[in-house]
PDB file of N, CA and C in Angstrom:
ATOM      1  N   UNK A   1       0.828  -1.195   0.000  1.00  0.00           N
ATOM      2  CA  UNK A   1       0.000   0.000   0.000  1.00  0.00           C
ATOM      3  C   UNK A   1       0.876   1.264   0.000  1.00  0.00           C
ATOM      4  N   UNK A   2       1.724   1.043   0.724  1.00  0.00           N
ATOM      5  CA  UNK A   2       2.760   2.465   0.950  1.00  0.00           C
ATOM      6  C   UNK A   2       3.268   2.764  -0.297  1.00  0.00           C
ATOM      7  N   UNK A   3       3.787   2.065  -1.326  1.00  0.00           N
ATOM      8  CA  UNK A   3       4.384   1.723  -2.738  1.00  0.00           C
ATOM      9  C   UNK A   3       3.543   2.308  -3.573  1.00  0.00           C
ATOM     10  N   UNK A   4       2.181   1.845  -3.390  1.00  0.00           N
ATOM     11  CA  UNK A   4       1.023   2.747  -4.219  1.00  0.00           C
ATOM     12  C   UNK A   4       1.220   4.009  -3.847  1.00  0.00           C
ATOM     13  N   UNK A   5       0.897   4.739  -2.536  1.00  0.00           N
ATOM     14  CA  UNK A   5       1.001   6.129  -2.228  1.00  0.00           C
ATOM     15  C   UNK A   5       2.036   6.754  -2.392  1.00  0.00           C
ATOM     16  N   UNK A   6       3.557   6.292  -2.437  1.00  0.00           N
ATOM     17  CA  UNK A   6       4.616   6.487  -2.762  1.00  0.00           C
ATOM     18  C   UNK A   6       4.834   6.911  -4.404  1.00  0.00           C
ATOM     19  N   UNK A   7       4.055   5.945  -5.260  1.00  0.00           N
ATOM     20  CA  UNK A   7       3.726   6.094  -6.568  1.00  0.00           C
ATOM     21  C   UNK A   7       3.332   7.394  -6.851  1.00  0.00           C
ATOM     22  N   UNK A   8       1.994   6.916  -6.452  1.00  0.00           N
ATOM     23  CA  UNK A   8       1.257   8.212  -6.732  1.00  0.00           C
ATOM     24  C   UNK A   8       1.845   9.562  -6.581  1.00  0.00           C
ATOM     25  N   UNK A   9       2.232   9.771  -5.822  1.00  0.00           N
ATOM     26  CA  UNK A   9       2.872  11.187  -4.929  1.00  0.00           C
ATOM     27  C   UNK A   9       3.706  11.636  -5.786  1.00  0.00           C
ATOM     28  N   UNK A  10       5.124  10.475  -6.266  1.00  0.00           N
ATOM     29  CA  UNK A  10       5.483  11.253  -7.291  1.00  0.00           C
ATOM     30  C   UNK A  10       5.278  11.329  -8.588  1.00  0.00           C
ATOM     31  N   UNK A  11       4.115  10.456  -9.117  1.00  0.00           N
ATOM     32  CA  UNK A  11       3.163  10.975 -10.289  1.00  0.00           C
ATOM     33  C   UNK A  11       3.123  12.449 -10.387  1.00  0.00           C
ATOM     34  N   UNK A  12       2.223  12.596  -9.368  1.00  0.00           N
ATOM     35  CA  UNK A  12       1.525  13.910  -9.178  1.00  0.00           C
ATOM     36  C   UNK A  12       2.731  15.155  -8.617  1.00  0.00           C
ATOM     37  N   UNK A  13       4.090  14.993  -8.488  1.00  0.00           N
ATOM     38  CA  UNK A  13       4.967  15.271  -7.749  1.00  0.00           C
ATOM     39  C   UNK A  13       5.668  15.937  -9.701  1.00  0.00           C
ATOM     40  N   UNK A  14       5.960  14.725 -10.077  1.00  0.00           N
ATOM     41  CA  UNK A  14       6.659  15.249 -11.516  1.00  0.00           C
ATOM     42  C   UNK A  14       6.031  15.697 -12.639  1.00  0.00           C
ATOM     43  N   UNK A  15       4.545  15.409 -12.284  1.00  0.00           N
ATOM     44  CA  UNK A  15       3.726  16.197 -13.520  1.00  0.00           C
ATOM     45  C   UNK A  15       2.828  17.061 -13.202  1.00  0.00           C
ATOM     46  N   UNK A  16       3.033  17.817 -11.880  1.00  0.00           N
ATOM     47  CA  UNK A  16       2.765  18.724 -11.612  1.00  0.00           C
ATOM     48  C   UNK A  16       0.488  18.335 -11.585  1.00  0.00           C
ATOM     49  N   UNK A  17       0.681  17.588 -11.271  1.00  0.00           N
ATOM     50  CA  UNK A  17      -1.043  17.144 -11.078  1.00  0.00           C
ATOM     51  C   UNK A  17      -1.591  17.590  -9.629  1.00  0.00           C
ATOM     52  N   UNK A  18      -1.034  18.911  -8.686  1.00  0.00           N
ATOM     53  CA  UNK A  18      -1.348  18.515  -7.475  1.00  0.00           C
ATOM     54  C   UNK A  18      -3.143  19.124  -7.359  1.00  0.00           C
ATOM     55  N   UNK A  19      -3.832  18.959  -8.362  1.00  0.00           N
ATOM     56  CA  UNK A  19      -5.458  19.359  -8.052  1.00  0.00           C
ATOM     57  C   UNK A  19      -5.746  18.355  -7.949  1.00  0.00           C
ATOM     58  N   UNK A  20      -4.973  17.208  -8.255  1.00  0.00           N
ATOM     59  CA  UNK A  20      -6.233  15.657  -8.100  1.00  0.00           C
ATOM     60  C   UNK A  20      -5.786  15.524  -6.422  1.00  0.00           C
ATOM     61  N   UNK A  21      -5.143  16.023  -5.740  1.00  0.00           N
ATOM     62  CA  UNK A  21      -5.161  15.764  -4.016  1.00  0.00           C
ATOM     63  C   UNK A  21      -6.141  15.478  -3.387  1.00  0.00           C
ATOM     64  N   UNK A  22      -7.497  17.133  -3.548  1.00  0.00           N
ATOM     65  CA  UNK A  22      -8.535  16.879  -3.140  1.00  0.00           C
ATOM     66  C   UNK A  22      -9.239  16.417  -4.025  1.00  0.00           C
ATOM     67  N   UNK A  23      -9.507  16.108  -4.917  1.00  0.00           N
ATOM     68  CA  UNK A  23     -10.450  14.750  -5.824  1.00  0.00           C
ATOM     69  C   UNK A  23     -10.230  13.451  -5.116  1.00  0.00           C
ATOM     70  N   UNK A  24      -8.866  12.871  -4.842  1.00  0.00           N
ATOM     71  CA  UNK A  24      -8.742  11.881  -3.858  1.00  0.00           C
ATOM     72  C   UNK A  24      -9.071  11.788  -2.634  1.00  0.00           C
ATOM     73  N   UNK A  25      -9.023  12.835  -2.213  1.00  0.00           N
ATOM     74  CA  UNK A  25      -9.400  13.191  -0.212  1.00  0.00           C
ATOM     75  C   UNK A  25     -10.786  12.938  -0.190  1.00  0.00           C
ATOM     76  N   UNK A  26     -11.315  13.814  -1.185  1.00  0.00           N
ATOM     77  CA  UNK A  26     -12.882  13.522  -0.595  1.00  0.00           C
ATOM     78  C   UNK A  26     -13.586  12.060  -1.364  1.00  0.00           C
ATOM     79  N   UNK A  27     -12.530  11.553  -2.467  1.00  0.00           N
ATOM     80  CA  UNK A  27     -13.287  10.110  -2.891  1.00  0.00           C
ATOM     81  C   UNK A  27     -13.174   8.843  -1.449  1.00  0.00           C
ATOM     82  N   UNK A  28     -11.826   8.932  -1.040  1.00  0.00           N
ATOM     83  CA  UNK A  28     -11.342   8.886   0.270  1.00  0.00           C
ATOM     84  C   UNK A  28     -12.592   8.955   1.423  1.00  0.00           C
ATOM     85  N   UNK A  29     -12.487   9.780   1.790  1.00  0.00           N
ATOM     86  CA  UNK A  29     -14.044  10.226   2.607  1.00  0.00           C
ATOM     87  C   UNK A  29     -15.386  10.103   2.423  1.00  0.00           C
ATOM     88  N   UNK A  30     -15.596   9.754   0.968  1.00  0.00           N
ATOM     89  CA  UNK A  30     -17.084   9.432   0.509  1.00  0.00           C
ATOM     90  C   UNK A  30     -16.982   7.697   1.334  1.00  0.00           C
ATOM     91  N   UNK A  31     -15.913   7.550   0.577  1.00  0.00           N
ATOM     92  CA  UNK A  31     -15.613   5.476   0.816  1.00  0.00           C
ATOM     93  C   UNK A  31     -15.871   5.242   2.142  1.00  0.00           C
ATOM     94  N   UNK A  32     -14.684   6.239   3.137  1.00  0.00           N
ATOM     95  CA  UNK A  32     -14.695   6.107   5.055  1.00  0.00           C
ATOM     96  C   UNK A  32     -16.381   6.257   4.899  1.00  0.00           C
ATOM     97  N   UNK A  33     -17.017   6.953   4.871  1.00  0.00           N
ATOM     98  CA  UNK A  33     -18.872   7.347   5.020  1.00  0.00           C
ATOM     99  C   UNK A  33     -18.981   6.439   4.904  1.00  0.00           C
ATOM    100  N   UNK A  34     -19.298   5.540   3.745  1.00  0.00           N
ATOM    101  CA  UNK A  34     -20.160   5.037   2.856  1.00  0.00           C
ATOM    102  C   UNK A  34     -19.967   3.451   4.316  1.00  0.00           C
ATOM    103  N   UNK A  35     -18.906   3.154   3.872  1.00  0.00           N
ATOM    104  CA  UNK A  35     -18.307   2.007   4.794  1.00  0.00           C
ATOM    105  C   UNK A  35     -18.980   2.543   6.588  1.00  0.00           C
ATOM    106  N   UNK A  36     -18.748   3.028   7.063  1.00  0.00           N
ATOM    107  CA  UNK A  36     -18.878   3.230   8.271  1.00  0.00           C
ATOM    108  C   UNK A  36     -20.720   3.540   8.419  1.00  0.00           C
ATOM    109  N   UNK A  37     -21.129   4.286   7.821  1.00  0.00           N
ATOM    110  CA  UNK A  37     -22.332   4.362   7.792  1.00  0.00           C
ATOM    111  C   UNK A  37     -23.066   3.125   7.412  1.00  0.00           C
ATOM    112  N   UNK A  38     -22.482   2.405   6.628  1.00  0.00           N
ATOM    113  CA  UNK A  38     -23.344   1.223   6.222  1.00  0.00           C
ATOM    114  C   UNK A  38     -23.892   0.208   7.593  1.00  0.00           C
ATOM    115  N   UNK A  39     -22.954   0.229   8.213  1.00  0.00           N
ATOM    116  CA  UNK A  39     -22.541  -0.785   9.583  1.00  0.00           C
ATOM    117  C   UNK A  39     -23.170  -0.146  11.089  1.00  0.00           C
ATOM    118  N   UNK A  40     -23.604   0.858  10.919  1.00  0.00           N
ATOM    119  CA  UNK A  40     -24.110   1.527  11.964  1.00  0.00           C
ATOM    120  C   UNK A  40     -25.754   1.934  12.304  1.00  0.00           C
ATOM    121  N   UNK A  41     -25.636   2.693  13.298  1.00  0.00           N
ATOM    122  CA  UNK A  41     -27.124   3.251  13.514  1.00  0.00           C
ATOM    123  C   UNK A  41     -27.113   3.875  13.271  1.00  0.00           C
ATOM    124  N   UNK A  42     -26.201   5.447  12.339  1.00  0.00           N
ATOM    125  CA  UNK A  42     -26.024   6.465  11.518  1.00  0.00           C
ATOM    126  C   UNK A  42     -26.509   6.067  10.068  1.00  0.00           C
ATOM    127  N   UNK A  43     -26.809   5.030   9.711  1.00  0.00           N
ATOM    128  CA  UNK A  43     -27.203   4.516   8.404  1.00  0.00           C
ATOM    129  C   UNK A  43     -28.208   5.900   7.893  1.00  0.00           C
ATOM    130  N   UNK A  44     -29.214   5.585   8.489  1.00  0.00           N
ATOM    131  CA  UNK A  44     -30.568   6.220   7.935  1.00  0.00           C
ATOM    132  C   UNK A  44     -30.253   8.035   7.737  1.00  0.00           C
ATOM    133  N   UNK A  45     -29.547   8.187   8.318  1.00  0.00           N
ATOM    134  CA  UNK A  45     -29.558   9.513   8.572  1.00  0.00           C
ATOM    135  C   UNK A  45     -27.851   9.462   7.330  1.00  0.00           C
ATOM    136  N   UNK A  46     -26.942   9.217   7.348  1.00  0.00           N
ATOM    137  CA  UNK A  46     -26.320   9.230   5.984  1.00  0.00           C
ATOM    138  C   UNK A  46     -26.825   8.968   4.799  1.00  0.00           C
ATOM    139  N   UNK A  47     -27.979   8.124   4.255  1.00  0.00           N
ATOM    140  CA  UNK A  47     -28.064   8.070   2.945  1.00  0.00           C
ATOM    141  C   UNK A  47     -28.979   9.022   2.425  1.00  0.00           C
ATOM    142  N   UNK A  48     -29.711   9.573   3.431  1.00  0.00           N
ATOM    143  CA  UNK A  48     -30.808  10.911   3.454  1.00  0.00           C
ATOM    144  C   UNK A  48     -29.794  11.909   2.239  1.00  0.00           C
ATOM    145  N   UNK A  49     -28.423  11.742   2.900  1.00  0.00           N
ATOM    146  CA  UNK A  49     -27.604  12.718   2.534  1.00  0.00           C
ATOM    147  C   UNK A  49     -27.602  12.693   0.909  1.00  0.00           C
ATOM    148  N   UNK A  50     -27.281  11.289  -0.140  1.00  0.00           N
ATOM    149  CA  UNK A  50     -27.394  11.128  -0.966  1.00  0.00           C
ATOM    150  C   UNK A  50     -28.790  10.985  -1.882  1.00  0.00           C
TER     151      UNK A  50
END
């Protein structure tokens, strides 16, 4: 996993891509939601959201 992020970083490091950061952060954070909300008693009240 570290190898991937390591990758990436300097993808975005040598071609100057650093706007996809937050495109990743919040795809990142949709996933943490999506996952954590699924499993909980926050369910009902997260998918309201979508």
């Amino acid at each position: 996993m570290m190898d991937f992020l390591a990758d990436l970083w300097n993808f975005m490091k040598q071609r100057k891509k650093f706007w996809l950061v937050p495109i990743i952060i919040v795809l990142l954070l949709l996933g943490v939601l999506l996952v954590v909300g699924g499993s909980s008693a926050v369910a009902p009240f997260i998918y309201t959201l979508f």
